[in-house]
PDB file of N, CA and C in Angstrom:
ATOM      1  N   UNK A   1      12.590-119.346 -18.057  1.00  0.00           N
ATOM      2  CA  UNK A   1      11.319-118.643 -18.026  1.00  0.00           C
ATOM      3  C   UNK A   1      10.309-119.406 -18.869  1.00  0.00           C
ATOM      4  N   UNK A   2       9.192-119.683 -18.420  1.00  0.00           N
ATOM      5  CA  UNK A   2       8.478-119.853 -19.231  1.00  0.00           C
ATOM      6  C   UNK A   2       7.839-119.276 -20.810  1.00  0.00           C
ATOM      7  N   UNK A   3       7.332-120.060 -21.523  1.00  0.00           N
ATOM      8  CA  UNK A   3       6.839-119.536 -22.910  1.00  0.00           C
ATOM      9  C   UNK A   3       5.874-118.960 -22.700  1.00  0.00           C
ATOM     10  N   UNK A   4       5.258-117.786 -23.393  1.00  0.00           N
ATOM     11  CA  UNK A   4       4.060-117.160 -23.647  1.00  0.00           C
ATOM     12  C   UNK A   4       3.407-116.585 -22.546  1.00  0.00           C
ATOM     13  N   UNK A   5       3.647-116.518 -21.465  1.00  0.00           N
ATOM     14  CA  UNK A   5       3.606-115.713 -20.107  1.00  0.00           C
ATOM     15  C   UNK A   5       4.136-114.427 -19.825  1.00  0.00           C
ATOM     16  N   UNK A   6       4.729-114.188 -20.726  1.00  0.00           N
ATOM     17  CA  UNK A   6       5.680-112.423 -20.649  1.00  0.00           C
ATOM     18  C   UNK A   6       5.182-111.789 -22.188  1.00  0.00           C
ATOM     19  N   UNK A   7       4.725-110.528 -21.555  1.00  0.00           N
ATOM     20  CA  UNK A   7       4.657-109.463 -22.601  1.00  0.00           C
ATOM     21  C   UNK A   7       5.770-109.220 -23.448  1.00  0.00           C
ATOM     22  N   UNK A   8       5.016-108.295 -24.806  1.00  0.00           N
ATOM     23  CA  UNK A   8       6.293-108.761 -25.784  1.00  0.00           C
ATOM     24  C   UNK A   8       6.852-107.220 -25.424  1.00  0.00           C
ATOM     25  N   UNK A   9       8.046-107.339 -25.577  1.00  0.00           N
ATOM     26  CA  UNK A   9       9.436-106.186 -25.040  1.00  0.00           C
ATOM     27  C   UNK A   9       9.870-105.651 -26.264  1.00  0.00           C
ATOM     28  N   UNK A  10       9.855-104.851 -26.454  1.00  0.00           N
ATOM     29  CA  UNK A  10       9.758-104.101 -28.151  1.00  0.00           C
ATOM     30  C   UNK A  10      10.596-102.714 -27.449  1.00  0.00           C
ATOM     31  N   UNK A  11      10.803-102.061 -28.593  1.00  0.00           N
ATOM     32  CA  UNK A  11      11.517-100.093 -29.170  1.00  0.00           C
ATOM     33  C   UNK A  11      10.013 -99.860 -29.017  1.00  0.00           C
ATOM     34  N   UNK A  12      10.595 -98.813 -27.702  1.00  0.00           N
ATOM     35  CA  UNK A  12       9.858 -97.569 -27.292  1.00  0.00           C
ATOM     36  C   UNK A  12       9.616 -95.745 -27.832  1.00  0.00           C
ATOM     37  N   UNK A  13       8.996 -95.293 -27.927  1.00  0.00           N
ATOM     38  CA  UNK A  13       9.430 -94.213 -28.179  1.00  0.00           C
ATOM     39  C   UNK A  13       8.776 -93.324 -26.721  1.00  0.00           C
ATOM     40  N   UNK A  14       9.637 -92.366 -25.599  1.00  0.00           N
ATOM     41  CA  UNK A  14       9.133 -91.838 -24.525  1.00  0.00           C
ATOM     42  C   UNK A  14       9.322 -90.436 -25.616  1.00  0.00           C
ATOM     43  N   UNK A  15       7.797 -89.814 -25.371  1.00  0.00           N
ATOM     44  CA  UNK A  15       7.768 -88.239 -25.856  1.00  0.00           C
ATOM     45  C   UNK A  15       7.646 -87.337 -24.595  1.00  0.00           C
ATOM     46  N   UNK A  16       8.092 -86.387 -24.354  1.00  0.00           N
ATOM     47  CA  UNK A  16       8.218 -85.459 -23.416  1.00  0.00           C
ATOM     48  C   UNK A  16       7.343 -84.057 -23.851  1.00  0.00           C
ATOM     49  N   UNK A  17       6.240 -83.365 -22.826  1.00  0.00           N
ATOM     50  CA  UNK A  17       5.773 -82.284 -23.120  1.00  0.00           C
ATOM     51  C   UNK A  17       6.637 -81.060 -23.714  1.00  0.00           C
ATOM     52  N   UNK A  18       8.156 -80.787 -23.578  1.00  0.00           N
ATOM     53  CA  UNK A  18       8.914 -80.203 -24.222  1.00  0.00           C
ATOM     54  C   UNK A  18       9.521 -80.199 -25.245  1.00  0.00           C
ATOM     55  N   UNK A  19       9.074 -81.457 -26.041  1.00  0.00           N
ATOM     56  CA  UNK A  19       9.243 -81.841 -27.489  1.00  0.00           C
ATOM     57  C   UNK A  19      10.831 -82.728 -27.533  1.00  0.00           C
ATOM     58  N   UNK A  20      11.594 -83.182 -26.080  1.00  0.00           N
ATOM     59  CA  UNK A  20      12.049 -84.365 -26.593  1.00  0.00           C
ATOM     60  C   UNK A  20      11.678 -85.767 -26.683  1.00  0.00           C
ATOM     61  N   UNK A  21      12.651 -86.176 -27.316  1.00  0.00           N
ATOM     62  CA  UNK A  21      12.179 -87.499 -27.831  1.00  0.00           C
ATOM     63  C   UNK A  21      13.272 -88.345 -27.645  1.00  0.00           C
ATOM     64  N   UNK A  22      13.190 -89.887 -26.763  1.00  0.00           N
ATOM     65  CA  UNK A  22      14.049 -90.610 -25.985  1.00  0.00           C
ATOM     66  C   UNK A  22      13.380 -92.193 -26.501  1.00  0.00           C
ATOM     67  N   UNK A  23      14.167 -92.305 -27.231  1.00  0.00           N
ATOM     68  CA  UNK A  23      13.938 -94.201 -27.661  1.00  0.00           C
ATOM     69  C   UNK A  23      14.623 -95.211 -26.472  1.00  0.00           C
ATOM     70  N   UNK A  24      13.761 -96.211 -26.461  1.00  0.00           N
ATOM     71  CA  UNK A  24      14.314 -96.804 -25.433  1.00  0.00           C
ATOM     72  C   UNK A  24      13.035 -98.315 -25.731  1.00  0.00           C
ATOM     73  N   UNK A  25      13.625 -99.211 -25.193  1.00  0.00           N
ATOM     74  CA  UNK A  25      12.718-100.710 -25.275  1.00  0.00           C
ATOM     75  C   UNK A  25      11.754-100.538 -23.599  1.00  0.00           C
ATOM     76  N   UNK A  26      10.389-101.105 -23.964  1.00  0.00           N
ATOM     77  CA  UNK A  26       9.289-101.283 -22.842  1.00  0.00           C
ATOM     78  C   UNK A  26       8.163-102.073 -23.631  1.00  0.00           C
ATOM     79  N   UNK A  27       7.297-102.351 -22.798  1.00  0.00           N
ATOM     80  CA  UNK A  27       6.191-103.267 -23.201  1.00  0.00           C
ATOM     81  C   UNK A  27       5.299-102.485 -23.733  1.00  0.00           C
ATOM     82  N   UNK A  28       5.658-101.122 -23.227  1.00  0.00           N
ATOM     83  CA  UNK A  28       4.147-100.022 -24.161  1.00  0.00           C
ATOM     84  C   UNK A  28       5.235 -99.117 -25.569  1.00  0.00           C
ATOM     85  N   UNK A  29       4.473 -99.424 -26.298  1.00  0.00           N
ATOM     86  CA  UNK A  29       4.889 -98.514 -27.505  1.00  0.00           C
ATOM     87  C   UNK A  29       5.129 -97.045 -27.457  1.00  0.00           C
ATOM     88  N   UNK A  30       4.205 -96.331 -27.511  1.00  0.00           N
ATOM     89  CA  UNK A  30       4.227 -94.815 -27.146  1.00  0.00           C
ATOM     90  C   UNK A  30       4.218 -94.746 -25.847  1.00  0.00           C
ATOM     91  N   UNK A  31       4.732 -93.579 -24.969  1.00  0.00           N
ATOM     92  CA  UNK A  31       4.898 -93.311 -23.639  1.00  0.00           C
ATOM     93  C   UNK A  31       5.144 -91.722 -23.913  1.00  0.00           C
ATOM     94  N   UNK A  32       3.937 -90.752 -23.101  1.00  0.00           N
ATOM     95  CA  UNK A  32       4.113 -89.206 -23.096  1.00  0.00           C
ATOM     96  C   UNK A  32       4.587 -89.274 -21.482  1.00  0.00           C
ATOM     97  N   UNK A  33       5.187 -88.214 -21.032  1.00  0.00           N
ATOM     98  CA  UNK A  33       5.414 -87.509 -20.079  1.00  0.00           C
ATOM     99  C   UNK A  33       5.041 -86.211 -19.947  1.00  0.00           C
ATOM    100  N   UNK A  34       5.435 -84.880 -18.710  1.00  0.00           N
ATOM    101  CA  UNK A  34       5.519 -84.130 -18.669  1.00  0.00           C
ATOM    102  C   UNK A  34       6.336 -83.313 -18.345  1.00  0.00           C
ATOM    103  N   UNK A  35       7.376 -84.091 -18.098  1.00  0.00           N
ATOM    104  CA  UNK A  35       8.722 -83.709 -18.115  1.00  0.00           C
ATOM    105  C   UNK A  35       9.942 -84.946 -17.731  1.00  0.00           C
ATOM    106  N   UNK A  36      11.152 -84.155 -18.510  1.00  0.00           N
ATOM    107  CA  UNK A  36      12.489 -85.383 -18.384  1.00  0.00           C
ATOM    108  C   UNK A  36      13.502 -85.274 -17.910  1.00  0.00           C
ATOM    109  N   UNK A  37      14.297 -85.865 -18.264  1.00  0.00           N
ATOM    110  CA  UNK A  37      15.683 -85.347 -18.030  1.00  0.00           C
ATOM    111  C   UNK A  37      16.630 -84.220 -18.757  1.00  0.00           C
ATOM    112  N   UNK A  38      16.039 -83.425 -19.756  1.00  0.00           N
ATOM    113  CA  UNK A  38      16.329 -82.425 -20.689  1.00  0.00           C
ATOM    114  C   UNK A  38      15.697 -81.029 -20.464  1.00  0.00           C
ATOM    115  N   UNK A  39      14.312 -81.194 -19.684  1.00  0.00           N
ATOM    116  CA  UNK A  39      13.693 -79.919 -19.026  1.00  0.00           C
ATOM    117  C   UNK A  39      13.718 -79.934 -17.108  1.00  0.00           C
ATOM    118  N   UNK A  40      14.160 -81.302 -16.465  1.00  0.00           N
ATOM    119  CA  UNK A  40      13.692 -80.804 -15.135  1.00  0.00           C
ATOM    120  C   UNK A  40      14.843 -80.299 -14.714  1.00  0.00           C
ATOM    121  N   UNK A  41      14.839 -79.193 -14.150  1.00  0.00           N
ATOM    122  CA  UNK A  41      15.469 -78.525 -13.035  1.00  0.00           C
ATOM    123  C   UNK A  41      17.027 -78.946 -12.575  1.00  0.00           C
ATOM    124  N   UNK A  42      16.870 -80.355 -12.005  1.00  0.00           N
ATOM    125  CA  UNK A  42      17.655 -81.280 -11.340  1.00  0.00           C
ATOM    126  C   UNK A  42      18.724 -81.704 -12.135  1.00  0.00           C
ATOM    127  N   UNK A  43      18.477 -81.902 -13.290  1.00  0.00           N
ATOM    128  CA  UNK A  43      19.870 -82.130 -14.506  1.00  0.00           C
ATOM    129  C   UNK A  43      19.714 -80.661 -15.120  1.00  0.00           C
ATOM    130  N   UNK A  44      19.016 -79.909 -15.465  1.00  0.00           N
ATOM    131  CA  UNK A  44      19.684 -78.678 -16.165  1.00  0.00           C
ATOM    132  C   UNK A  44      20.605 -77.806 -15.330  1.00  0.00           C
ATOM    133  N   UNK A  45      20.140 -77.966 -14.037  1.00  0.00           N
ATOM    134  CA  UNK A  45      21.147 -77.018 -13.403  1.00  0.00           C
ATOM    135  C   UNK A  45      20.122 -75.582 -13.356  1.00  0.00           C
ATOM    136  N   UNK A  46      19.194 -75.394 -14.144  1.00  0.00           N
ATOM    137  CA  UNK A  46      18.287 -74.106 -13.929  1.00  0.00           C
ATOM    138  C   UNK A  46      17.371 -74.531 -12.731  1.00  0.00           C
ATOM    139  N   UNK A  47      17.143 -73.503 -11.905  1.00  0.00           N
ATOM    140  CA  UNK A  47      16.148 -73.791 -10.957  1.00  0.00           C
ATOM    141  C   UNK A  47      15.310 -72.481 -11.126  1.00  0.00           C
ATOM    142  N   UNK A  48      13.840 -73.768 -11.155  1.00  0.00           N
ATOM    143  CA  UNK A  48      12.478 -72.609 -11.242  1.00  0.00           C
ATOM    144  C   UNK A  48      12.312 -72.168  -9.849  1.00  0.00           C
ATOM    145  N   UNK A  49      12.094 -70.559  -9.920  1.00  0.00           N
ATOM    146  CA  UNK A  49      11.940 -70.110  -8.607  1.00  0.00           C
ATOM    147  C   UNK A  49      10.362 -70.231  -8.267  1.00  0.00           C
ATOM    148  N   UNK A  50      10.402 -70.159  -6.960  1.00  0.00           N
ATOM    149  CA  UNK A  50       8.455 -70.695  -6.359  1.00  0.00           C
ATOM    150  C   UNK A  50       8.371 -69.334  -5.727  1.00  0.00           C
ATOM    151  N   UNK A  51       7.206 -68.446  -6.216  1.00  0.00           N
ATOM    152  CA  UNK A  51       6.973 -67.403  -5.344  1.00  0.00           C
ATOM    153  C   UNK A  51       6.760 -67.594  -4.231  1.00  0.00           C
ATOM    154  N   UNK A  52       7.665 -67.208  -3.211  1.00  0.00           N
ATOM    155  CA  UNK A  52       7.460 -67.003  -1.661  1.00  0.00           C
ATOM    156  C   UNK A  52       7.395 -65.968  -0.977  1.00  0.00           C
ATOM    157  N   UNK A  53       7.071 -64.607  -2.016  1.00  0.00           N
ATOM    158  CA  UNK A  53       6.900 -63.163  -1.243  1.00  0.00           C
ATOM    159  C   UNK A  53       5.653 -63.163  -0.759  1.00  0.00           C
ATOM    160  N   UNK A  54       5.905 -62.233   0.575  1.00  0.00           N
ATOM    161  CA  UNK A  54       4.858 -61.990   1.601  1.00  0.00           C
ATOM    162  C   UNK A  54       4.944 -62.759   2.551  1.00  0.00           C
ATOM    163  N   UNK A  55       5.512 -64.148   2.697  1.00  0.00           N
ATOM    164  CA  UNK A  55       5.472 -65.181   3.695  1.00  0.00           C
ATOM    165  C   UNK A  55       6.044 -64.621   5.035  1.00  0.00           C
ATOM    166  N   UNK A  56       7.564 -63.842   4.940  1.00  0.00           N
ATOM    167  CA  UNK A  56       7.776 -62.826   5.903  1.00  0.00           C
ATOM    168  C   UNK A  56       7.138 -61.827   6.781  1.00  0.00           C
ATOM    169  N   UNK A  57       6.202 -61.614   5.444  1.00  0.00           N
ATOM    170  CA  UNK A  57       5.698 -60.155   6.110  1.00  0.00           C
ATOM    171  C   UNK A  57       4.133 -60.519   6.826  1.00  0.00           C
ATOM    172  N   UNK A  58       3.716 -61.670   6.096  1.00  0.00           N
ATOM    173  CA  UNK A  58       2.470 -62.441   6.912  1.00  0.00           C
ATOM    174  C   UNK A  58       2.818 -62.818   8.205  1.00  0.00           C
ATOM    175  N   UNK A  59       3.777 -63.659   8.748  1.00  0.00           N
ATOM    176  CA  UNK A  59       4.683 -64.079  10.099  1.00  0.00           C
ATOM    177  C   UNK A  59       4.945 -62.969  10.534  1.00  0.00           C
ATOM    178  N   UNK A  60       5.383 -62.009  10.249  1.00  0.00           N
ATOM    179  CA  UNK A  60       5.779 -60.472  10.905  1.00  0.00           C
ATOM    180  C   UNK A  60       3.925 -59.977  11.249  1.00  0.00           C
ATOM    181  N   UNK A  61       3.153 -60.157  10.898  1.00  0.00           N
ATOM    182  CA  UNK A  61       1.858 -59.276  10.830  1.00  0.00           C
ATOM    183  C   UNK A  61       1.293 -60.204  12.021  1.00  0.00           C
ATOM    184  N   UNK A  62       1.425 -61.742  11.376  1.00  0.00           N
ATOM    185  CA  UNK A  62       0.391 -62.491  12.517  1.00  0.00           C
ATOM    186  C   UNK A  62       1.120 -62.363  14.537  1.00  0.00           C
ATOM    187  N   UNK A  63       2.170 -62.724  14.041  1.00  0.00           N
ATOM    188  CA  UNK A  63       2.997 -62.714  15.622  1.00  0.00           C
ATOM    189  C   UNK A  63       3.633 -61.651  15.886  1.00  0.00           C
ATOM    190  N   UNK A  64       3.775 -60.540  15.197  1.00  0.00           N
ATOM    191  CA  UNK A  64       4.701 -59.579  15.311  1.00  0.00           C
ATOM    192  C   UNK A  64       6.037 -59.728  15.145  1.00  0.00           C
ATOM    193  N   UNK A  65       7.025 -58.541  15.838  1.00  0.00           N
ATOM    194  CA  UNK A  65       8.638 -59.006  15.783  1.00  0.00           C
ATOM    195  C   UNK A  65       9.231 -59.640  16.822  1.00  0.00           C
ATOM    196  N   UNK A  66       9.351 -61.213  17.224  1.00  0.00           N
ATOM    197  CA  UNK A  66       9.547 -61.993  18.105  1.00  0.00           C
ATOM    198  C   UNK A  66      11.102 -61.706  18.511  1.00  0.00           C
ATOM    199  N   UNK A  67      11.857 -61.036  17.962  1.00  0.00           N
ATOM    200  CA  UNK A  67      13.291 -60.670  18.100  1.00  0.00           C
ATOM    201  C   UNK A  67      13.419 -59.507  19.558  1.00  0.00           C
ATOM    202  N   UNK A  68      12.085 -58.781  19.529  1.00  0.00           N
ATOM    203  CA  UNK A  68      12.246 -58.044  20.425  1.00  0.00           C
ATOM    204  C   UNK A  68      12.311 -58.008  21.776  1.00  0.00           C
ATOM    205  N   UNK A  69      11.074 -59.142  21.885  1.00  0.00           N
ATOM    206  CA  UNK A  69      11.236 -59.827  23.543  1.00  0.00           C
ATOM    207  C   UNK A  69      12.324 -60.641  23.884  1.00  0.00           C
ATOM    208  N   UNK A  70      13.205 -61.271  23.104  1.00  0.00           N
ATOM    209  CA  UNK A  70      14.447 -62.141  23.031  1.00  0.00           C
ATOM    210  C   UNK A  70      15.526 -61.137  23.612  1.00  0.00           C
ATOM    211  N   UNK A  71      15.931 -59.971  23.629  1.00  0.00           N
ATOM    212  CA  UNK A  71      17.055 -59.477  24.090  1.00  0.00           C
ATOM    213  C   UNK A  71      16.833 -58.619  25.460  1.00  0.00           C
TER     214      UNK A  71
END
């Protein structure tokens, strides 16, 4: 590799909006997020629920009950 052509590669510190804190080497010093691997969903195993009430009953209102002409 050439000399003096590459950024210098240093200890990172990544801060997370949930107050962890993950050291790790990168070319930027400080690094925030808004979420990691300690709050998302996908590794905790908790899943945030997304309100989806009414979506039924909107599809039931706009088209009616499509089950009925089917039999």
């Amino acid at each position: 590799m050439k000399e003096g052509i590459h950024p210098a590669y240093a200890a990172a510190k990544i801060t997370c909006a949930c107050g962890s804190i993950i050291e790790t080497r990168s070319t930027v010093a400080d690094i925030h997020v808004e979420i990691c691997s300690a709050c998302h969903p996908f590794y905790t195993g908790k899943q945030k629920l997304v309100d989806t009430a009414g979506r039924v009953e909107r599809f039931k209102r706009k088209f009616g009950d499509t089950r009925a002409g089917q039999r």
